[in-house]
PDB file of N, CA and C in Angstrom:
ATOM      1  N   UNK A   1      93.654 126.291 120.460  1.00  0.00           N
ATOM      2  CA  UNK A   1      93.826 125.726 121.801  1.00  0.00           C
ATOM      3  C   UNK A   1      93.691 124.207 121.716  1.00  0.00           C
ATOM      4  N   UNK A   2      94.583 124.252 122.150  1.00  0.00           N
ATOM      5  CA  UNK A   2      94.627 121.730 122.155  1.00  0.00           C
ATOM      6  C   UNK A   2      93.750 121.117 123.366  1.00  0.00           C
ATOM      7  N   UNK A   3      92.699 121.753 123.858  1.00  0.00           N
ATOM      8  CA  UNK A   3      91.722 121.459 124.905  1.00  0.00           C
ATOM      9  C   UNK A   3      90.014 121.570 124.059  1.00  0.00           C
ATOM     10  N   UNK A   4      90.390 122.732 123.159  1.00  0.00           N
ATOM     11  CA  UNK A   4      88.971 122.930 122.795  1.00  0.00           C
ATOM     12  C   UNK A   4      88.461 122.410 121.904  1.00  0.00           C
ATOM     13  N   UNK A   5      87.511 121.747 121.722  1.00  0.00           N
ATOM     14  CA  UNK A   5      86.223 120.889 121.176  1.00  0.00           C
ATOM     15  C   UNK A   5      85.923 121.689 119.983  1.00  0.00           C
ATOM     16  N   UNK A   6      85.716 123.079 119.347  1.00  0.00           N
ATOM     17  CA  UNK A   6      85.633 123.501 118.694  1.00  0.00           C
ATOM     18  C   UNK A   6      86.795 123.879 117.383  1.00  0.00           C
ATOM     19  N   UNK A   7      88.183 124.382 118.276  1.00  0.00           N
ATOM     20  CA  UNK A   7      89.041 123.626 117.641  1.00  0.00           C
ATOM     21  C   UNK A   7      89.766 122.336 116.780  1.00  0.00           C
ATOM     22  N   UNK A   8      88.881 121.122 117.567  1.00  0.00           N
ATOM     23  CA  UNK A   8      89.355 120.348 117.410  1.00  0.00           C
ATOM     24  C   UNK A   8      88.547 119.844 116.071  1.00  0.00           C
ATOM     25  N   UNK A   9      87.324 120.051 116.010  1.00  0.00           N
ATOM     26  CA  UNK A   9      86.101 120.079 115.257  1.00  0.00           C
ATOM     27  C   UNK A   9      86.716 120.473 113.373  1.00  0.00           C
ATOM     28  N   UNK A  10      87.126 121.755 113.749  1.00  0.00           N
ATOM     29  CA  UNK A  10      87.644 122.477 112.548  1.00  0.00           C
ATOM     30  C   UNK A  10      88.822 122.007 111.956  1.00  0.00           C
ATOM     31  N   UNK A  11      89.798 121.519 113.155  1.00  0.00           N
ATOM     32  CA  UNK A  11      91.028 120.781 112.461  1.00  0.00           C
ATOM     33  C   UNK A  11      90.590 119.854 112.165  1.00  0.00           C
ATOM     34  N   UNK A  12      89.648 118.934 111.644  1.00  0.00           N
ATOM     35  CA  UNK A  12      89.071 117.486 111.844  1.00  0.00           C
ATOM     36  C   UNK A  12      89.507 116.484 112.256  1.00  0.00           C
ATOM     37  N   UNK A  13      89.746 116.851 113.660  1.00  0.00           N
ATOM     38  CA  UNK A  13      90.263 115.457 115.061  1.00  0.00           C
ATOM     39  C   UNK A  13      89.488 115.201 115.313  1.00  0.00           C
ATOM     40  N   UNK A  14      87.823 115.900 115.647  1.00  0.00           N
ATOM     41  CA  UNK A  14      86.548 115.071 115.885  1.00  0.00           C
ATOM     42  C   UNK A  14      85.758 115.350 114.670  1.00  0.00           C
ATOM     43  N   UNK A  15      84.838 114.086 114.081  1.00  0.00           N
ATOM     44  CA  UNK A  15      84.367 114.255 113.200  1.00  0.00           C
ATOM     45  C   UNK A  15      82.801 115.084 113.314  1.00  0.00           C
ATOM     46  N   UNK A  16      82.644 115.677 112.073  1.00  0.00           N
ATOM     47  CA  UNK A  16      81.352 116.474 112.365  1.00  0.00           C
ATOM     48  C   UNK A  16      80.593 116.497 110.550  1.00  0.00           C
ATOM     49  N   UNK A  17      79.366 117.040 110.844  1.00  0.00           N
ATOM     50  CA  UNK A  17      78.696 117.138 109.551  1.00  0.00           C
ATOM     51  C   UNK A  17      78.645 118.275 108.800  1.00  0.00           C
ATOM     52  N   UNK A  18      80.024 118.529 108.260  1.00  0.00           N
ATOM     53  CA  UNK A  18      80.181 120.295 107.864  1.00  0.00           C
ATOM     54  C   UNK A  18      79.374 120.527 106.434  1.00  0.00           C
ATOM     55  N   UNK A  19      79.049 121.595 107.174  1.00  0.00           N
ATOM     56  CA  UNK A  19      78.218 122.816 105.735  1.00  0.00           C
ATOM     57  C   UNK A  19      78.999 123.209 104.731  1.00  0.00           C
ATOM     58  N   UNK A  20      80.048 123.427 105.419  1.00  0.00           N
ATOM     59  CA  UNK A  20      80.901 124.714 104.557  1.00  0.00           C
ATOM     60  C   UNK A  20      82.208 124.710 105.485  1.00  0.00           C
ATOM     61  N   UNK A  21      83.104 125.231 104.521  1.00  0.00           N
ATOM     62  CA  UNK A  21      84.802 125.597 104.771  1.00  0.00           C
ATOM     63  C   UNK A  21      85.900 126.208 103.886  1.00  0.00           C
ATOM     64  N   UNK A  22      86.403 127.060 104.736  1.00  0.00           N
ATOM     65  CA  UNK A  22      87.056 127.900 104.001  1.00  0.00           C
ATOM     66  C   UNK A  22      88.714 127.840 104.835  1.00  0.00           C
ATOM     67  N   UNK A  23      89.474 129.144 104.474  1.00  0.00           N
ATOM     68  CA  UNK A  23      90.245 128.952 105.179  1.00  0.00           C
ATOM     69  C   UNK A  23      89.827 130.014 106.835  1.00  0.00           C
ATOM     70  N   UNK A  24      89.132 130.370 106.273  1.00  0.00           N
ATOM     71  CA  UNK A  24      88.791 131.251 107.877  1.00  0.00           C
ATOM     72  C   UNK A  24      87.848 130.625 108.704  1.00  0.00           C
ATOM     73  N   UNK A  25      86.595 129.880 107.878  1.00  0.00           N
ATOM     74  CA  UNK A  25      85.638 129.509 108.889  1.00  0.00           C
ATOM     75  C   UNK A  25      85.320 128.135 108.626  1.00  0.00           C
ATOM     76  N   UNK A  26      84.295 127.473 109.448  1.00  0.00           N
ATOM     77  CA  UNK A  26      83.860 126.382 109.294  1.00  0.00           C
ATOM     78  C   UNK A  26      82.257 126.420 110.064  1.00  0.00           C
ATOM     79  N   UNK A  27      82.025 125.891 109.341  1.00  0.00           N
ATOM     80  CA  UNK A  27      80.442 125.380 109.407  1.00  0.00           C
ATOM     81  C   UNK A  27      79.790 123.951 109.567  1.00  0.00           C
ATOM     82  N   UNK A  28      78.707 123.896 110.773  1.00  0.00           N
ATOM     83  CA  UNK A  28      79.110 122.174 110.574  1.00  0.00           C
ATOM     84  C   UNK A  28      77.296 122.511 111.325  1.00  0.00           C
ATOM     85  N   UNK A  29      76.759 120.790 111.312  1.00  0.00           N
ATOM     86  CA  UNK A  29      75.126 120.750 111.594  1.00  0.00           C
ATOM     87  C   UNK A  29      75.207 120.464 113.268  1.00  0.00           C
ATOM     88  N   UNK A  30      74.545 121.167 113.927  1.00  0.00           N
ATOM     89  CA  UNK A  30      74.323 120.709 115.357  1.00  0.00           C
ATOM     90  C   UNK A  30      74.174 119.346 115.664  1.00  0.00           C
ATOM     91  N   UNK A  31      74.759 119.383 117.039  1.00  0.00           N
ATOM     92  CA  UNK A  31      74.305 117.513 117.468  1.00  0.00           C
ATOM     93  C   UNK A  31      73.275 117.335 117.947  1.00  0.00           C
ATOM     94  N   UNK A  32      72.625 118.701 118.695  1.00  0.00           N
ATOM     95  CA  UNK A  32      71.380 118.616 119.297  1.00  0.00           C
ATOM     96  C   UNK A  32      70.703 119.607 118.839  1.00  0.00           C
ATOM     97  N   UNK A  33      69.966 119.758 117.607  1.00  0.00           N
ATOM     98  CA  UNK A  33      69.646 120.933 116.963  1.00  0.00           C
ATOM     99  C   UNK A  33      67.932 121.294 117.419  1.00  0.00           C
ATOM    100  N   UNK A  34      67.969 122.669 117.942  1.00  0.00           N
ATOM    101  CA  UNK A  34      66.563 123.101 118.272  1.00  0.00           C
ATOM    102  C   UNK A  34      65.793 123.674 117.260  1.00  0.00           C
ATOM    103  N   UNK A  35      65.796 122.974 116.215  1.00  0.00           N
ATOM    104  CA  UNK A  35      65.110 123.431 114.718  1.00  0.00           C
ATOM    105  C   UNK A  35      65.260 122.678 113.393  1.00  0.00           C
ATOM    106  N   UNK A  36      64.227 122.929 112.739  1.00  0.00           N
ATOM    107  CA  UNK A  36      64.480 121.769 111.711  1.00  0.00           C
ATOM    108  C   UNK A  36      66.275 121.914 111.056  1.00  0.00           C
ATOM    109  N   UNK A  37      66.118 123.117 110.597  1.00  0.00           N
ATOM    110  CA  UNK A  37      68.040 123.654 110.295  1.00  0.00           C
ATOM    111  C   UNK A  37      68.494 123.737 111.602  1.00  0.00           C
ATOM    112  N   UNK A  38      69.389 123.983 112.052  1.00  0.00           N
ATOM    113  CA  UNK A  38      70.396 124.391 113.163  1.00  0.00           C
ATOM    114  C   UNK A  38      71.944 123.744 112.555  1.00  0.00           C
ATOM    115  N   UNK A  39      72.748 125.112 112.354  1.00  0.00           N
ATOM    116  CA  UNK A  39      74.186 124.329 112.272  1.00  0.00           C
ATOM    117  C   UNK A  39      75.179 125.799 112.725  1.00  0.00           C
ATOM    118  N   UNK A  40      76.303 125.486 113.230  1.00  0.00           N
ATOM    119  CA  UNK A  40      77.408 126.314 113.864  1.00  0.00           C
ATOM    120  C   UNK A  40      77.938 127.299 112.728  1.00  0.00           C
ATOM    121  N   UNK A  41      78.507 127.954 112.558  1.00  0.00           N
ATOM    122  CA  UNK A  41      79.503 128.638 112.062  1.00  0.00           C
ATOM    123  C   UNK A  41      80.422 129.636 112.922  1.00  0.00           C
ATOM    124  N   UNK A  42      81.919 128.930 112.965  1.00  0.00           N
ATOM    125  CA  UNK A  42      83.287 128.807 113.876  1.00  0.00           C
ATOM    126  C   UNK A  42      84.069 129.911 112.940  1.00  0.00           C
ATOM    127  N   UNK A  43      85.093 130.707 113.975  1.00  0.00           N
ATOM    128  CA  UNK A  43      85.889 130.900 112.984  1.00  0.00           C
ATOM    129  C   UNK A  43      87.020 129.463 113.224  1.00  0.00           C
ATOM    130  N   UNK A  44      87.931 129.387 112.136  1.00  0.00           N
ATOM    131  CA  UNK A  44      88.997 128.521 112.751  1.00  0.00           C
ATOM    132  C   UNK A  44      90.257 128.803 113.400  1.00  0.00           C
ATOM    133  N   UNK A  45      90.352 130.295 113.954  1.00  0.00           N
ATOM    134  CA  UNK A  45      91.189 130.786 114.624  1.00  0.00           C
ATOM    135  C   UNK A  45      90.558 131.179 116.111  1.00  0.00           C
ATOM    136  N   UNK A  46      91.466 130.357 117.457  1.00  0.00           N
ATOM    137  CA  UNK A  46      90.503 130.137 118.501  1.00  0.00           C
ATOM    138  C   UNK A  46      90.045 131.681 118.968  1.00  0.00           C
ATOM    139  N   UNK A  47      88.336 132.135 119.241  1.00  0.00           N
ATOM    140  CA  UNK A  47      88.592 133.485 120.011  1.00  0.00           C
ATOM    141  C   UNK A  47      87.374 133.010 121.202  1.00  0.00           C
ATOM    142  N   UNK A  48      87.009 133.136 122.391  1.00  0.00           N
ATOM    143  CA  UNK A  48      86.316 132.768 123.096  1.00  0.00           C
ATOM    144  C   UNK A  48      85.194 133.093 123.029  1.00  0.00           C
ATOM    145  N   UNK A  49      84.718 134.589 122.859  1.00  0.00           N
ATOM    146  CA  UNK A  49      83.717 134.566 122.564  1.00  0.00           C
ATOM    147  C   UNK A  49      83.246 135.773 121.904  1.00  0.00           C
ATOM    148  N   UNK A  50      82.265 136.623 121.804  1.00  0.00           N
ATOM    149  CA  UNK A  50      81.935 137.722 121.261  1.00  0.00           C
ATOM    150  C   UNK A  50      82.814 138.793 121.942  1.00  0.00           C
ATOM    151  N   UNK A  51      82.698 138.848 123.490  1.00  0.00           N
ATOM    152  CA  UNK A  51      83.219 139.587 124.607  1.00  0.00           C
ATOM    153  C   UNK A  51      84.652 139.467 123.766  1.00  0.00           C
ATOM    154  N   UNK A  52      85.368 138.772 123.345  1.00  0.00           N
ATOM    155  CA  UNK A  52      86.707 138.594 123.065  1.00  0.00           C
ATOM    156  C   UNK A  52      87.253 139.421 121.654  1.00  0.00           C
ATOM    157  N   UNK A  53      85.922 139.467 120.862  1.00  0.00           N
ATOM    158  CA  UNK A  53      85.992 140.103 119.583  1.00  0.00           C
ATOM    159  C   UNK A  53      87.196 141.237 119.703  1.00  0.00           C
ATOM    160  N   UNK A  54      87.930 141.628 118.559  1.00  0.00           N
ATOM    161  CA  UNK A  54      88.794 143.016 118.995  1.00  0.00           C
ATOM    162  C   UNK A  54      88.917 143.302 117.420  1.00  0.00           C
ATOM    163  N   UNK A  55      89.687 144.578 117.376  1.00  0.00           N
ATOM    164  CA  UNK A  55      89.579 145.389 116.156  1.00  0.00           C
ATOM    165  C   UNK A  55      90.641 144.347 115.519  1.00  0.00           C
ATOM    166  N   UNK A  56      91.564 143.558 115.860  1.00  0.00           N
ATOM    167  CA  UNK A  56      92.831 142.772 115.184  1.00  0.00           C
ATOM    168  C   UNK A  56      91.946 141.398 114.797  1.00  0.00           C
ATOM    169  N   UNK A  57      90.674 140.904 115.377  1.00  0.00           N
ATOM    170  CA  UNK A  57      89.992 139.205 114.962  1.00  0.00           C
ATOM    171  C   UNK A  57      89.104 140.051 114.599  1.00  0.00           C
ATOM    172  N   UNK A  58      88.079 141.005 114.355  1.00  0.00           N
ATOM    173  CA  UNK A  58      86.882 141.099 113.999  1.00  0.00           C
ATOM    174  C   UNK A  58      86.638 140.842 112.235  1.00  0.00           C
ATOM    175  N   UNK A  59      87.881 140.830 111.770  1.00  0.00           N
ATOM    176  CA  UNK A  59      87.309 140.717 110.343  1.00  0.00           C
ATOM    177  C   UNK A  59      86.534 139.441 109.582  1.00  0.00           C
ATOM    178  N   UNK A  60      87.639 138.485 110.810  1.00  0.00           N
ATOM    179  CA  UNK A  60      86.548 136.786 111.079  1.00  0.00           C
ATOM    180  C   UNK A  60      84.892 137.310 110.956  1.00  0.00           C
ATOM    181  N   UNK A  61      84.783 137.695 111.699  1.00  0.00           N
ATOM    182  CA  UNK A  61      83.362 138.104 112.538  1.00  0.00           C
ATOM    183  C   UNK A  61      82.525 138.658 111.002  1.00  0.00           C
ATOM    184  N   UNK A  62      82.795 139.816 110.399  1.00  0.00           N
ATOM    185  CA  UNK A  62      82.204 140.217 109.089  1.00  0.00           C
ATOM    186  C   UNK A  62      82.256 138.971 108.390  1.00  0.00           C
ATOM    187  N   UNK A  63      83.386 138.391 108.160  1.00  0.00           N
ATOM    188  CA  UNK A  63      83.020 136.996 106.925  1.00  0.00           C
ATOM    189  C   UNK A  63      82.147 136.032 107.264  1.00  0.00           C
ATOM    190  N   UNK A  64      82.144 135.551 109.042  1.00  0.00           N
ATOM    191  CA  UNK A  64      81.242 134.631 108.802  1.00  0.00           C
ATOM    192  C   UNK A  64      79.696 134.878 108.608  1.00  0.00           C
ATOM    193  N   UNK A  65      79.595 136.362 108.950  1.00  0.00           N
ATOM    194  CA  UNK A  65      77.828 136.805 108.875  1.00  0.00           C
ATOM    195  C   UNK A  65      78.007 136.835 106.967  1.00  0.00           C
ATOM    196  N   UNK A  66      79.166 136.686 106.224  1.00  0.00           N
ATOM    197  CA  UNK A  66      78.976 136.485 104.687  1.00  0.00           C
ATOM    198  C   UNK A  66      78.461 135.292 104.609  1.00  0.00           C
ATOM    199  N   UNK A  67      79.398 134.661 104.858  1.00  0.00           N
ATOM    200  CA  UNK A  67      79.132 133.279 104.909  1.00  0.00           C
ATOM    201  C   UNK A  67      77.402 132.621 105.313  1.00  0.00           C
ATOM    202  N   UNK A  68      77.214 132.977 106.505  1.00  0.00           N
ATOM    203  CA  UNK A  68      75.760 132.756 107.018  1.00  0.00           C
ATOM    204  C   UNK A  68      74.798 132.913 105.530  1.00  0.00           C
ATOM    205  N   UNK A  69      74.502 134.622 105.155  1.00  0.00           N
ATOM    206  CA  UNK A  69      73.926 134.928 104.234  1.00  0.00           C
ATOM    207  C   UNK A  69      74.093 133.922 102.712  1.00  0.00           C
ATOM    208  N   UNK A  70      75.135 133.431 102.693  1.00  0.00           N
ATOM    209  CA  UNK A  70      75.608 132.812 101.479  1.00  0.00           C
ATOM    210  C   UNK A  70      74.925 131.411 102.103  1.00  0.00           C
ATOM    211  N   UNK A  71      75.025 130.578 103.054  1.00  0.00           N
ATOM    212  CA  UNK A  71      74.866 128.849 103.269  1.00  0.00           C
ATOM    213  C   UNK A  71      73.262 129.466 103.573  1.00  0.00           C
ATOM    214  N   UNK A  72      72.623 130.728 104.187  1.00  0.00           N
ATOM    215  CA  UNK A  72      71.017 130.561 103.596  1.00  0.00           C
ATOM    216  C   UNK A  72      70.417 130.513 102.192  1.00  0.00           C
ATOM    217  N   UNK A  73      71.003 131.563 101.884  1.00  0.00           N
ATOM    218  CA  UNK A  73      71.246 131.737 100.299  1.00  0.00           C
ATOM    219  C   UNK A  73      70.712 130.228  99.878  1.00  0.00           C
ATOM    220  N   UNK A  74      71.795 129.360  99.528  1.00  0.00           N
ATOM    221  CA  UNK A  74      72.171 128.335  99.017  1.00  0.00           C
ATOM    222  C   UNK A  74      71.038 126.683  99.924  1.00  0.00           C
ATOM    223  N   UNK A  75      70.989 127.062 101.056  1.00  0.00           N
ATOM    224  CA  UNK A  75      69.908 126.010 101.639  1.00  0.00           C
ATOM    225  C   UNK A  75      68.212 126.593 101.277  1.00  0.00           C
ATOM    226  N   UNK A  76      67.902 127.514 101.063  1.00  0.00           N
ATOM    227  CA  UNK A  76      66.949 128.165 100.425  1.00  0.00           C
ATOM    228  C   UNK A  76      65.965 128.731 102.043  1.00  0.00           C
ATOM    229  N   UNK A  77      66.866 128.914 102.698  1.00  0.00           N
ATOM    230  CA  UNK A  77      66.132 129.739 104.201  1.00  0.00           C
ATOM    231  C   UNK A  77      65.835 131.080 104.001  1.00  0.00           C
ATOM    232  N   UNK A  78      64.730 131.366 103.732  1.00  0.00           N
ATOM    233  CA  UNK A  78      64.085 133.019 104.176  1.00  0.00           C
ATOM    234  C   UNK A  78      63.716 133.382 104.497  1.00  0.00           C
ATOM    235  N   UNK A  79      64.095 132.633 106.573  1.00  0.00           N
ATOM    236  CA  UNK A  79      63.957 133.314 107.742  1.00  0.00           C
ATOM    237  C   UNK A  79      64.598 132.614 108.439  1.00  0.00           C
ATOM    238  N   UNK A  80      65.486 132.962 109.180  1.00  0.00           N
ATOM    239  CA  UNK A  80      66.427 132.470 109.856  1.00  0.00           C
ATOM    240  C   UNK A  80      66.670 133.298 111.133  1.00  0.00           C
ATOM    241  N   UNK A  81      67.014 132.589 112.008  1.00  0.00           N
ATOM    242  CA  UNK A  81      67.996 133.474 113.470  1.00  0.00           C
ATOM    243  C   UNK A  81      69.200 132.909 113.436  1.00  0.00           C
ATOM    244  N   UNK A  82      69.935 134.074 114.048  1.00  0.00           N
ATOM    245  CA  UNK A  82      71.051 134.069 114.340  1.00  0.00           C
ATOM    246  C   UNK A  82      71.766 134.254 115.671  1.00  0.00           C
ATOM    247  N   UNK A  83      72.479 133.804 116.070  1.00  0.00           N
ATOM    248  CA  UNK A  83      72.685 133.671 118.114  1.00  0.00           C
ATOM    249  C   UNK A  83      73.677 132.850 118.536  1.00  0.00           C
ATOM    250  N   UNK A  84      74.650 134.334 119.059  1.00  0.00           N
ATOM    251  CA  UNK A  84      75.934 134.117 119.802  1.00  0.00           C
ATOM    252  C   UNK A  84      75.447 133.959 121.436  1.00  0.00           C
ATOM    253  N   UNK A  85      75.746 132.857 122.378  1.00  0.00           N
ATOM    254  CA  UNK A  85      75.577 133.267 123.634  1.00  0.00           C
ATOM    255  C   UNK A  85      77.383 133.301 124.182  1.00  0.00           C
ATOM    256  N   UNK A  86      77.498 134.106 125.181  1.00  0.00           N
ATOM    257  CA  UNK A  86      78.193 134.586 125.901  1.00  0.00           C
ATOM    258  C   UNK A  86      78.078 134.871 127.396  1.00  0.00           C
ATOM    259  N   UNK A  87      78.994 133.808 127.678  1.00  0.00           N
ATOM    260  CA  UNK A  87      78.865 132.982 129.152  1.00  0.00           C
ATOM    261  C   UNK A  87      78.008 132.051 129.509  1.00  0.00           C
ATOM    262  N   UNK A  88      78.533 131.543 130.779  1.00  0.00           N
ATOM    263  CA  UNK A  88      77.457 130.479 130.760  1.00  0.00           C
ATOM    264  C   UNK A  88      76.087 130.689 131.358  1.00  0.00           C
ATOM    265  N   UNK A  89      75.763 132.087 131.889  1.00  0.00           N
ATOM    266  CA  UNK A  89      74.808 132.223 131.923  1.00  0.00           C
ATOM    267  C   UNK A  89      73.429 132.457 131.053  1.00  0.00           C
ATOM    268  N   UNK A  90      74.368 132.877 129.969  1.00  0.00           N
ATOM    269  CA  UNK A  90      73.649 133.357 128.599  1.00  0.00           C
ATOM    270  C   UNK A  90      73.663 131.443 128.110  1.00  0.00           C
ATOM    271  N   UNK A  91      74.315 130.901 128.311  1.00  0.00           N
ATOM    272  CA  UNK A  91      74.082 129.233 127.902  1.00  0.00           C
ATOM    273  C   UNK A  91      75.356 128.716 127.070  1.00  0.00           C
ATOM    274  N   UNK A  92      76.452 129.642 126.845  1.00  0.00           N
ATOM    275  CA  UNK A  92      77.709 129.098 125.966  1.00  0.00           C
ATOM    276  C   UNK A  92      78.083 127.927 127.016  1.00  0.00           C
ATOM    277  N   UNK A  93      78.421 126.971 126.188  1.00  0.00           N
ATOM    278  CA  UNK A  93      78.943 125.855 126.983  1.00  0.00           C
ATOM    279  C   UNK A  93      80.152 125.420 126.358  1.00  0.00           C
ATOM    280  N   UNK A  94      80.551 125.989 124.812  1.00  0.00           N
ATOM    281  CA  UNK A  94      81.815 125.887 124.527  1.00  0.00           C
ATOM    282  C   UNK A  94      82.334 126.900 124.221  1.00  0.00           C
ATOM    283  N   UNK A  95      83.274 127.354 124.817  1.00  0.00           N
ATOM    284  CA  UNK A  95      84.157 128.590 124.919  1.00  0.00           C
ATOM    285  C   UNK A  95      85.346 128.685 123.641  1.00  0.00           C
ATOM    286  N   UNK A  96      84.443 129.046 122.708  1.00  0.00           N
ATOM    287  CA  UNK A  96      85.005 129.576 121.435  1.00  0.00           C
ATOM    288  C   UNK A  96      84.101 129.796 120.174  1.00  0.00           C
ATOM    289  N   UNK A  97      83.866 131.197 120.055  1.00  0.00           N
ATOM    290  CA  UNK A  97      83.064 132.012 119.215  1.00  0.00           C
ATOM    291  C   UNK A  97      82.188 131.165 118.792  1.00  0.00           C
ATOM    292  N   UNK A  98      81.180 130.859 118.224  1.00  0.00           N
ATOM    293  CA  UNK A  98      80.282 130.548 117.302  1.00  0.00           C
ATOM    294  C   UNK A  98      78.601 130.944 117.121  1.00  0.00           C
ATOM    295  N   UNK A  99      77.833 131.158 115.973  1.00  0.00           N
ATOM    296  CA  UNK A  99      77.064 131.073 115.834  1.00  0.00           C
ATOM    297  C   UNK A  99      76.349 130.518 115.144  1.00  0.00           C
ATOM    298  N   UNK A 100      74.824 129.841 116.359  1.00  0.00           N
ATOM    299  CA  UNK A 100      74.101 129.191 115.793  1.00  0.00           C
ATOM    300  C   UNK A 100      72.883 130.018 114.947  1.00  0.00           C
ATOM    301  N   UNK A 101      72.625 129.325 113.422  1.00  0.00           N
ATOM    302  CA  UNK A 101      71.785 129.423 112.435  1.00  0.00           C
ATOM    303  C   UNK A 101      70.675 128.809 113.204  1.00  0.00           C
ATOM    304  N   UNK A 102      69.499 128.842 113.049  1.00  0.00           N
ATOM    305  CA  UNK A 102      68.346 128.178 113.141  1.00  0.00           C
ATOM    306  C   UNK A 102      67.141 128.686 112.453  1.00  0.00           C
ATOM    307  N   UNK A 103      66.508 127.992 111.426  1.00  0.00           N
ATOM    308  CA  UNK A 103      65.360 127.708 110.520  1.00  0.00           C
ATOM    309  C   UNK A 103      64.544 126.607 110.222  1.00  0.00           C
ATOM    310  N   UNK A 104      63.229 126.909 110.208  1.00  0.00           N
ATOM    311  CA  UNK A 104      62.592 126.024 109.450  1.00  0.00           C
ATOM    312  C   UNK A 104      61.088 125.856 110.530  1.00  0.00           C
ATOM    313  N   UNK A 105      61.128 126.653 111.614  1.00  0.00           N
ATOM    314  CA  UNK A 105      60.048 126.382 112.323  1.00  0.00           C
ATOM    315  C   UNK A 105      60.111 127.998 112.835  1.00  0.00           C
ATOM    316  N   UNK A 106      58.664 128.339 113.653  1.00  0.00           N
ATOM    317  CA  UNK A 106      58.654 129.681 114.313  1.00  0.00           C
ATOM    318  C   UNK A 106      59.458 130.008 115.410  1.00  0.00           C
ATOM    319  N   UNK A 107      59.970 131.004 115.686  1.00  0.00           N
ATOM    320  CA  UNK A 107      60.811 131.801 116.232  1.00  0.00           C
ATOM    321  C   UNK A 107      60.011 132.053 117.366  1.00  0.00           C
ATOM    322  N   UNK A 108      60.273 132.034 118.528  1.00  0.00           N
ATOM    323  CA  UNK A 108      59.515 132.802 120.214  1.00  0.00           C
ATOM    324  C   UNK A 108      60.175 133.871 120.459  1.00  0.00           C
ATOM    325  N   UNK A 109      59.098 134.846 120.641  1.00  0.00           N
ATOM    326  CA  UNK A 109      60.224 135.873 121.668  1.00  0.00           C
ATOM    327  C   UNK A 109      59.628 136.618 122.398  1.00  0.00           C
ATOM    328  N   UNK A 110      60.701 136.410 123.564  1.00  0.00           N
ATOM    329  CA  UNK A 110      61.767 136.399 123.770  1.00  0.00           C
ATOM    330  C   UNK A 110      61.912 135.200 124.045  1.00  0.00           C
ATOM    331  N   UNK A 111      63.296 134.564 123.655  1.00  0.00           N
ATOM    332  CA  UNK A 111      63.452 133.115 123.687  1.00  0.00           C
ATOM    333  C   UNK A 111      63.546 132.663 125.076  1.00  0.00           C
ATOM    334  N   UNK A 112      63.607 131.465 125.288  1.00  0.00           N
ATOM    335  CA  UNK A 112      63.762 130.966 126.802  1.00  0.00           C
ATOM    336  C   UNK A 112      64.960 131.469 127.223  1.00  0.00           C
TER     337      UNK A 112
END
């Protein structure tokens, strides 16, 4: 989509601090991160959100939880969360899939 911020992120029209990239996903460090780690992982094919997932995009969805496991792996995190929100009540404010990683401090729950 030529509107979305997340899109635009992955094609690199806005610059960002990526983790990781492939041809399916991209990974990049939060701008406002609520943890010592915090960084995105996108697919790079636009889908809005989890709600949007379908049996024809879900295979995105399996690689990037590879991916996740692999960039903890490799940052040396062995405890991490993981968290899709969906809608804006749940707090998505950009409307296209992603999930945020977050490590390096304690976990609350249930979160705010």
């Amino acid at each position: 989509m030529s509107d979305c911020l997340f899109c635009k992120i992955s094609a690199g029209e806005i610059p960002s601090n990526k983790v990781y990239e492939d041809d399916l996903c991209y990974a990049f460090y939060d701008i406002a991160p609520q943890a010592p780690v915090h960084f995105l992982v996108i697919p790079k094919a636009h889908i809005a959100s989890v709600s949007a997932v379908t049996a024809e995009n879900s295979a995105v969805v399996a690689h990037i939880f590879e991916v996740i496991a692999k960039l903890a792996k490799e940052l040396g995190l062995e405890s991490y969360r993981v968290v899709s929100n969906i809608g804006e009540q749940a707090g998505q404010s950009v409307f296209h899939l992603h999930f945020h990683v977050l490590s390096g401090r304690d976990m609350t729950w249930p979160p705010g």
